[in-house]
PDB file of N, CA and C in Angstrom:
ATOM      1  N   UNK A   1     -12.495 -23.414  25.889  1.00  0.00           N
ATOM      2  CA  UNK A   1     -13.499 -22.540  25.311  1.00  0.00           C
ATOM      3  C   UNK A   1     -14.643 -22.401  26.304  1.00  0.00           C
ATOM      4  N   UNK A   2     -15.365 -21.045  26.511  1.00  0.00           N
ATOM      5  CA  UNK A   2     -15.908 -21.065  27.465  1.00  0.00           C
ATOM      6  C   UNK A   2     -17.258 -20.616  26.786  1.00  0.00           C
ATOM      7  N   UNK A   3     -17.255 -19.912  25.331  1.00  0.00           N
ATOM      8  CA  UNK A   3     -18.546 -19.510  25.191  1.00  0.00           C
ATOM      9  C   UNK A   3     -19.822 -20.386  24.034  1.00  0.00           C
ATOM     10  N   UNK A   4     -20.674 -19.875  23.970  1.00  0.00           N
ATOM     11  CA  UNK A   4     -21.605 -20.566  23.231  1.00  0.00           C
ATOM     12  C   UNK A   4     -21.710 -19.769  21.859  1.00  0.00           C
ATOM     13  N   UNK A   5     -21.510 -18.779  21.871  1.00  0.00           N
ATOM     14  CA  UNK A   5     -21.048 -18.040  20.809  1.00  0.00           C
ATOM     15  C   UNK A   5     -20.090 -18.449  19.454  1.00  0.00           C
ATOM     16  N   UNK A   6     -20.435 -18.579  18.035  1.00  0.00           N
ATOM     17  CA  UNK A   6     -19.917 -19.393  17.134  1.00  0.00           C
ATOM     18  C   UNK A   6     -18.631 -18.038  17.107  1.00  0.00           C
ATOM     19  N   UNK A   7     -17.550 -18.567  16.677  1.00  0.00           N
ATOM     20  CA  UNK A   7     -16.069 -17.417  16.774  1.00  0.00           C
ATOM     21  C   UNK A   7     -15.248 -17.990  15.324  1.00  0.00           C
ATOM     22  N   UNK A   8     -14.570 -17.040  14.697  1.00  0.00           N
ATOM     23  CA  UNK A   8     -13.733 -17.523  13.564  1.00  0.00           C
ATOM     24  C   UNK A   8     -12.260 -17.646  13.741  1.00  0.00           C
ATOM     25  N   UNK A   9     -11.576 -17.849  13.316  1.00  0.00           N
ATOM     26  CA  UNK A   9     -10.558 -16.906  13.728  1.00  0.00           C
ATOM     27  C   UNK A   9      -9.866 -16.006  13.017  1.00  0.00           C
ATOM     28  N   UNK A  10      -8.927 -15.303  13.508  1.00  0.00           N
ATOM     29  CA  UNK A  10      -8.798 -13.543  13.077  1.00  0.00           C
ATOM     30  C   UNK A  10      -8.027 -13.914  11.457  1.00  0.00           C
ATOM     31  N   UNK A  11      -7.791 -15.234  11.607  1.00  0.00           N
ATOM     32  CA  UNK A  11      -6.818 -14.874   9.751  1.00  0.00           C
ATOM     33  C   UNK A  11      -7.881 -15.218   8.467  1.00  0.00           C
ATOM     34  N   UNK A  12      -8.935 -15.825   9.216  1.00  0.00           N
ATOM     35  CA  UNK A  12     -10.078 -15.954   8.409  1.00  0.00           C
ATOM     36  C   UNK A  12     -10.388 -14.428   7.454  1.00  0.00           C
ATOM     37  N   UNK A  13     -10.528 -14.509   5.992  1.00  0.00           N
ATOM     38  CA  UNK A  13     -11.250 -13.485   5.590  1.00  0.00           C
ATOM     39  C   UNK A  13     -12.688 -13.130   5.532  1.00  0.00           C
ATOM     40  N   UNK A  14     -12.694 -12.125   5.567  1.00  0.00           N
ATOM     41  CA  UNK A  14     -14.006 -11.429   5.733  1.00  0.00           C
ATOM     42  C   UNK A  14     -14.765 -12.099   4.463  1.00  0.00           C
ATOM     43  N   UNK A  15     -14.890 -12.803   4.077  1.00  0.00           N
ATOM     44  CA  UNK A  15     -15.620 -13.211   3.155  1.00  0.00           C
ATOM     45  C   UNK A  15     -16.456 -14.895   3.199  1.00  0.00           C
ATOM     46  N   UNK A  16     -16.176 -14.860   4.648  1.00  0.00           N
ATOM     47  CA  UNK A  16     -17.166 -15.705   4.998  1.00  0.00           C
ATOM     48  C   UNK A  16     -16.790 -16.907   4.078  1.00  0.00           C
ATOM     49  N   UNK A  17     -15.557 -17.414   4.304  1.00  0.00           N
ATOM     50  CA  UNK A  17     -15.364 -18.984   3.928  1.00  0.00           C
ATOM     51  C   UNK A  17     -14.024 -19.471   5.277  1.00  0.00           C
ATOM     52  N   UNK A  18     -14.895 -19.294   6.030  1.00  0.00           N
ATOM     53  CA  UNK A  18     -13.838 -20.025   7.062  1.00  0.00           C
ATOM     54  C   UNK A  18     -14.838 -21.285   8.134  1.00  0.00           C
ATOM     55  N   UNK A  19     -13.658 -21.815   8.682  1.00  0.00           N
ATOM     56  CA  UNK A  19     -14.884 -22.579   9.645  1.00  0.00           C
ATOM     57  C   UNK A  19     -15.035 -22.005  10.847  1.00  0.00           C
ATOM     58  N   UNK A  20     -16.106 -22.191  11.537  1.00  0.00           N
ATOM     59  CA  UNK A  20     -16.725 -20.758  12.764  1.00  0.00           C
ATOM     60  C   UNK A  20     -16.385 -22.389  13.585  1.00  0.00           C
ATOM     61  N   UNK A  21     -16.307 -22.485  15.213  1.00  0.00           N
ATOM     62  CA  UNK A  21     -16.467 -22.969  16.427  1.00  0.00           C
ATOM     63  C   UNK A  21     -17.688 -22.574  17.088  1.00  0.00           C
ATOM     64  N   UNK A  22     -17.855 -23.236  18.538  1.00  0.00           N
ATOM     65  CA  UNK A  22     -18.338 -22.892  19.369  1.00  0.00           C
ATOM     66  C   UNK A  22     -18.349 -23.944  20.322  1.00  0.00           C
ATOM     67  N   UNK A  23     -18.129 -23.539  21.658  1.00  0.00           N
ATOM     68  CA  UNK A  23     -18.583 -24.603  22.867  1.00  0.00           C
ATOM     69  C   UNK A  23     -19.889 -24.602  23.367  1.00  0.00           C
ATOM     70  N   UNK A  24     -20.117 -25.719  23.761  1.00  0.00           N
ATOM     71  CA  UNK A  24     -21.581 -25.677  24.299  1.00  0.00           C
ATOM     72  C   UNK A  24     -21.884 -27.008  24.961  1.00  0.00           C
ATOM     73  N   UNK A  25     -21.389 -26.931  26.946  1.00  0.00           N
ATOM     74  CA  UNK A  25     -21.029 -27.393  27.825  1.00  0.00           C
ATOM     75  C   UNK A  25     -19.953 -28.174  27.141  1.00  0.00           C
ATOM     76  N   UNK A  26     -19.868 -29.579  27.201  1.00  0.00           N
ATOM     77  CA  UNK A  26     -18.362 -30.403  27.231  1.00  0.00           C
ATOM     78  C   UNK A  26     -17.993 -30.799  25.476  1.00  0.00           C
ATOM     79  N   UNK A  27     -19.151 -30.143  24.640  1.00  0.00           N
ATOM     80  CA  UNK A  27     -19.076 -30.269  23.374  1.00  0.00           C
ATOM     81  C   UNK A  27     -18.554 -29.081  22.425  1.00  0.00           C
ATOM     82  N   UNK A  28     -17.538 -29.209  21.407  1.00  0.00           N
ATOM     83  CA  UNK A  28     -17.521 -28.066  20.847  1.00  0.00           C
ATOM     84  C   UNK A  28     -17.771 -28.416  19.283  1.00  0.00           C
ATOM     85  N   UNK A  29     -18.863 -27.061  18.889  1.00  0.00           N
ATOM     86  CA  UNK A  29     -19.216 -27.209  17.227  1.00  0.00           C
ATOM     87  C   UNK A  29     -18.508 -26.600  16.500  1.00  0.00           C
ATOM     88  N   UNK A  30     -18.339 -27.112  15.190  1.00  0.00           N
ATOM     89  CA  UNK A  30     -17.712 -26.955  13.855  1.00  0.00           C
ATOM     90  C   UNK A  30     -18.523 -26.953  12.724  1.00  0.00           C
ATOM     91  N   UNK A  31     -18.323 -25.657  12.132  1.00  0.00           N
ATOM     92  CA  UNK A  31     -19.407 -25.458  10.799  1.00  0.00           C
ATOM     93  C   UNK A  31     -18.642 -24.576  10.236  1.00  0.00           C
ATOM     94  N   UNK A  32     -19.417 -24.751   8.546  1.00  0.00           N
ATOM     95  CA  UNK A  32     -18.606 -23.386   7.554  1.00  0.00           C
ATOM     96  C   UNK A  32     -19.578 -22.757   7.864  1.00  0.00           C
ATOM     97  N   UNK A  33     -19.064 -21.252   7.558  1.00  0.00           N
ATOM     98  CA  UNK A  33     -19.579 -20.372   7.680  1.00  0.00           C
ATOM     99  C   UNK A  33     -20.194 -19.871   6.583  1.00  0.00           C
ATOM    100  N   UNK A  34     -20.234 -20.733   5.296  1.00  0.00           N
ATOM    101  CA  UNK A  34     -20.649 -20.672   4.141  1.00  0.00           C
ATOM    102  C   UNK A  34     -22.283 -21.899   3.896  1.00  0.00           C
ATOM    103  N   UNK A  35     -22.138 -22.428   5.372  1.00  0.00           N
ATOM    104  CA  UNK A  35     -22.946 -23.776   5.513  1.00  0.00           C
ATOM    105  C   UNK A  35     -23.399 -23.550   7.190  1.00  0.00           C
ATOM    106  N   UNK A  36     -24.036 -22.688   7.361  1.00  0.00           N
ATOM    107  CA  UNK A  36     -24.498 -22.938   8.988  1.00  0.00           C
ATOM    108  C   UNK A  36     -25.366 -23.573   9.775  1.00  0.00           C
ATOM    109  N   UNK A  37     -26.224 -24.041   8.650  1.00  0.00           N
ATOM    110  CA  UNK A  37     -26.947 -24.842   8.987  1.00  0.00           C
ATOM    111  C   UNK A  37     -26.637 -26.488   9.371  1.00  0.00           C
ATOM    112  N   UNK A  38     -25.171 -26.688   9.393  1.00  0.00           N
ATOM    113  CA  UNK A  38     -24.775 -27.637   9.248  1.00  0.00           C
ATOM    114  C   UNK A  38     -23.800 -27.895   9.837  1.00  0.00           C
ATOM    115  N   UNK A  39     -23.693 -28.473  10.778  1.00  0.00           N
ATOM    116  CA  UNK A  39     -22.305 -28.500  11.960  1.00  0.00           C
ATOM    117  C   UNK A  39     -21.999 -29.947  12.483  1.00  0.00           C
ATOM    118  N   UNK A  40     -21.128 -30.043  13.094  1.00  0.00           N
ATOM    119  CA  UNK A  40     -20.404 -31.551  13.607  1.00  0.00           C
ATOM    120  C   UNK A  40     -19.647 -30.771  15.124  1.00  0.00           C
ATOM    121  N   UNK A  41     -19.933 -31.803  15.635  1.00  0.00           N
ATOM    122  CA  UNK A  41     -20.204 -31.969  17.306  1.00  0.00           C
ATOM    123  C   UNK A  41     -19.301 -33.131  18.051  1.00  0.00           C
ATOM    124  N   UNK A  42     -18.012 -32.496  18.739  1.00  0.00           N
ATOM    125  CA  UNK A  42     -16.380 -33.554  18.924  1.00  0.00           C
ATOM    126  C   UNK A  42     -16.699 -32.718  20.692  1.00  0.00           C
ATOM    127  N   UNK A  43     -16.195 -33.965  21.119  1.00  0.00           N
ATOM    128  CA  UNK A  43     -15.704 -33.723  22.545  1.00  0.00           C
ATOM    129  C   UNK A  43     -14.338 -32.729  22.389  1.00  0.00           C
ATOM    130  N   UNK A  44     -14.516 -32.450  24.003  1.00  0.00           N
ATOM    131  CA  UNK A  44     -13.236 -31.766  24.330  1.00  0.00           C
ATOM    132  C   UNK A  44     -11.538 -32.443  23.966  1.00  0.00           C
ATOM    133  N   UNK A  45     -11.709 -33.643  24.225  1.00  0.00           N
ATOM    134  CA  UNK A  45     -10.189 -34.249  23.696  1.00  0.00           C
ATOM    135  C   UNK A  45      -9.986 -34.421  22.361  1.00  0.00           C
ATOM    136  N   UNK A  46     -11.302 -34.451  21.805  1.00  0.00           N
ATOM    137  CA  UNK A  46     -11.127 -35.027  20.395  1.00  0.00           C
ATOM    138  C   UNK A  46     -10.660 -33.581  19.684  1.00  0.00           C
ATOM    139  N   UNK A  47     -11.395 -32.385  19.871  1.00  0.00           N
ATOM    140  CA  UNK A  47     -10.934 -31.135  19.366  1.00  0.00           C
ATOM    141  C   UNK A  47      -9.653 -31.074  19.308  1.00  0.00           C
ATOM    142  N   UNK A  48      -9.275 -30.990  21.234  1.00  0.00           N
ATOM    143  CA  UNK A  48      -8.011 -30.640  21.254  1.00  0.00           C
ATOM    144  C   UNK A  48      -6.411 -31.619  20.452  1.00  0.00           C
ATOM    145  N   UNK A  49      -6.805 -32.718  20.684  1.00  0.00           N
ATOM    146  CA  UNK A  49      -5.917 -33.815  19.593  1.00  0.00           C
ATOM    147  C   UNK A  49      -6.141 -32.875  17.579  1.00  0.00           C
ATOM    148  N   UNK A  50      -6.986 -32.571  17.349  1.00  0.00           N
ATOM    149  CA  UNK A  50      -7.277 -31.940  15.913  1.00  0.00           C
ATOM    150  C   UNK A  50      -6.349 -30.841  16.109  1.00  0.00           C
ATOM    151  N   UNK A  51      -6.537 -29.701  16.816  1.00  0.00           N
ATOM    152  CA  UNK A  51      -6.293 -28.518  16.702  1.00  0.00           C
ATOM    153  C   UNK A  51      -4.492 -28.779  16.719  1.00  0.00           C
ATOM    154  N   UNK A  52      -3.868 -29.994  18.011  1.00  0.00           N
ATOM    155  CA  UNK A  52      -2.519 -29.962  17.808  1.00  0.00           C
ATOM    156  C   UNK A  52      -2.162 -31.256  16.922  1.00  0.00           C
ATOM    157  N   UNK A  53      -2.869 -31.274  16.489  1.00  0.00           N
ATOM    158  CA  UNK A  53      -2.502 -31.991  14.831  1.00  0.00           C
ATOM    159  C   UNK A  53      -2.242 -31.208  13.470  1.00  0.00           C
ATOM    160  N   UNK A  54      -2.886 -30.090  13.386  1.00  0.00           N
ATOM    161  CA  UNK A  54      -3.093 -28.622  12.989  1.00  0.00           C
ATOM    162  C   UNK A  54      -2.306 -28.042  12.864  1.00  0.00           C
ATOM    163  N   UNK A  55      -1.640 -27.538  14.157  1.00  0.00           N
ATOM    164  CA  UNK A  55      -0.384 -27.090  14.519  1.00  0.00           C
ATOM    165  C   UNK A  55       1.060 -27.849  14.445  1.00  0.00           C
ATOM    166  N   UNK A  56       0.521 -29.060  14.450  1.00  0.00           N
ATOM    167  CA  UNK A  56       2.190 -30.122  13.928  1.00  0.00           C
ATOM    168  C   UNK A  56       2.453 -30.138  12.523  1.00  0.00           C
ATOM    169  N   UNK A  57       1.326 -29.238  11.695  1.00  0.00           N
ATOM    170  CA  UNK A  57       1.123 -29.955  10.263  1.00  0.00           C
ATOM    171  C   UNK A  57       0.721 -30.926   9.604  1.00  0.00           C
ATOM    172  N   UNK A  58       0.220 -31.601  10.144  1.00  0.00           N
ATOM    173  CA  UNK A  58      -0.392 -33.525   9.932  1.00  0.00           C
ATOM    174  C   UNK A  58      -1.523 -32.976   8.726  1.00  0.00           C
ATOM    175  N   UNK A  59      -2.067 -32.009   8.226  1.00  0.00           N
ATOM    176  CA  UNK A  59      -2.726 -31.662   7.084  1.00  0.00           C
ATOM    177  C   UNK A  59      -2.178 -31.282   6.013  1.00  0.00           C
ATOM    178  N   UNK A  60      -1.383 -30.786   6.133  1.00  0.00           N
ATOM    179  CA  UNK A  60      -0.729 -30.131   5.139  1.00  0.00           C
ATOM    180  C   UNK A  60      -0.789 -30.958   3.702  1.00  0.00           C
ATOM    181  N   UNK A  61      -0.486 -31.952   3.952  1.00  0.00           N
ATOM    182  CA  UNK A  61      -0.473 -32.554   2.660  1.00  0.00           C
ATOM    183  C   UNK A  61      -1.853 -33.108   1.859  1.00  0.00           C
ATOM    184  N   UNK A  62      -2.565 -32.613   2.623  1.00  0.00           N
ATOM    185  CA  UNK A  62      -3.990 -32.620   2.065  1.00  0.00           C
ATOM    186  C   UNK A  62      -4.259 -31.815   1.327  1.00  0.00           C
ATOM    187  N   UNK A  63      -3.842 -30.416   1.507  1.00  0.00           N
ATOM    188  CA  UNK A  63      -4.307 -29.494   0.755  1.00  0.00           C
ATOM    189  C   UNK A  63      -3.848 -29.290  -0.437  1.00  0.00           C
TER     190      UNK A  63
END
């Protein structure tokens, strides 16, 4: 991630309940977009371990 700019992603609905990102130097933020005032702050490995945890399904059964 290269920008500082908070981003959603595209399957998110327009109704503003998704969680937004952003990088900002070696840190990237996480907030709802229903809650912006309020974010959590993971290194670069720690994201990337989440995101392909994400993608393996390791949540799923949470929901």
């Amino acid at each position: 991630m290269s920008s500082s700019e908070w981003q959603k992603s595209s399957y998110s609905a327009s109704n503003n309940e998704c969680v937004e990102v952003r990088a900002r130097g070696e840190v990237v933020e996480l907030r709802e977009s229903d809650d912006p005032g309020t974010s959590l702050g993971v290194d670069l490995a720690a994201f990337a371990s989440l995101l392909k945890s994400i993608k393996a399904g390791g949540f799923e059964r949470l929901a």
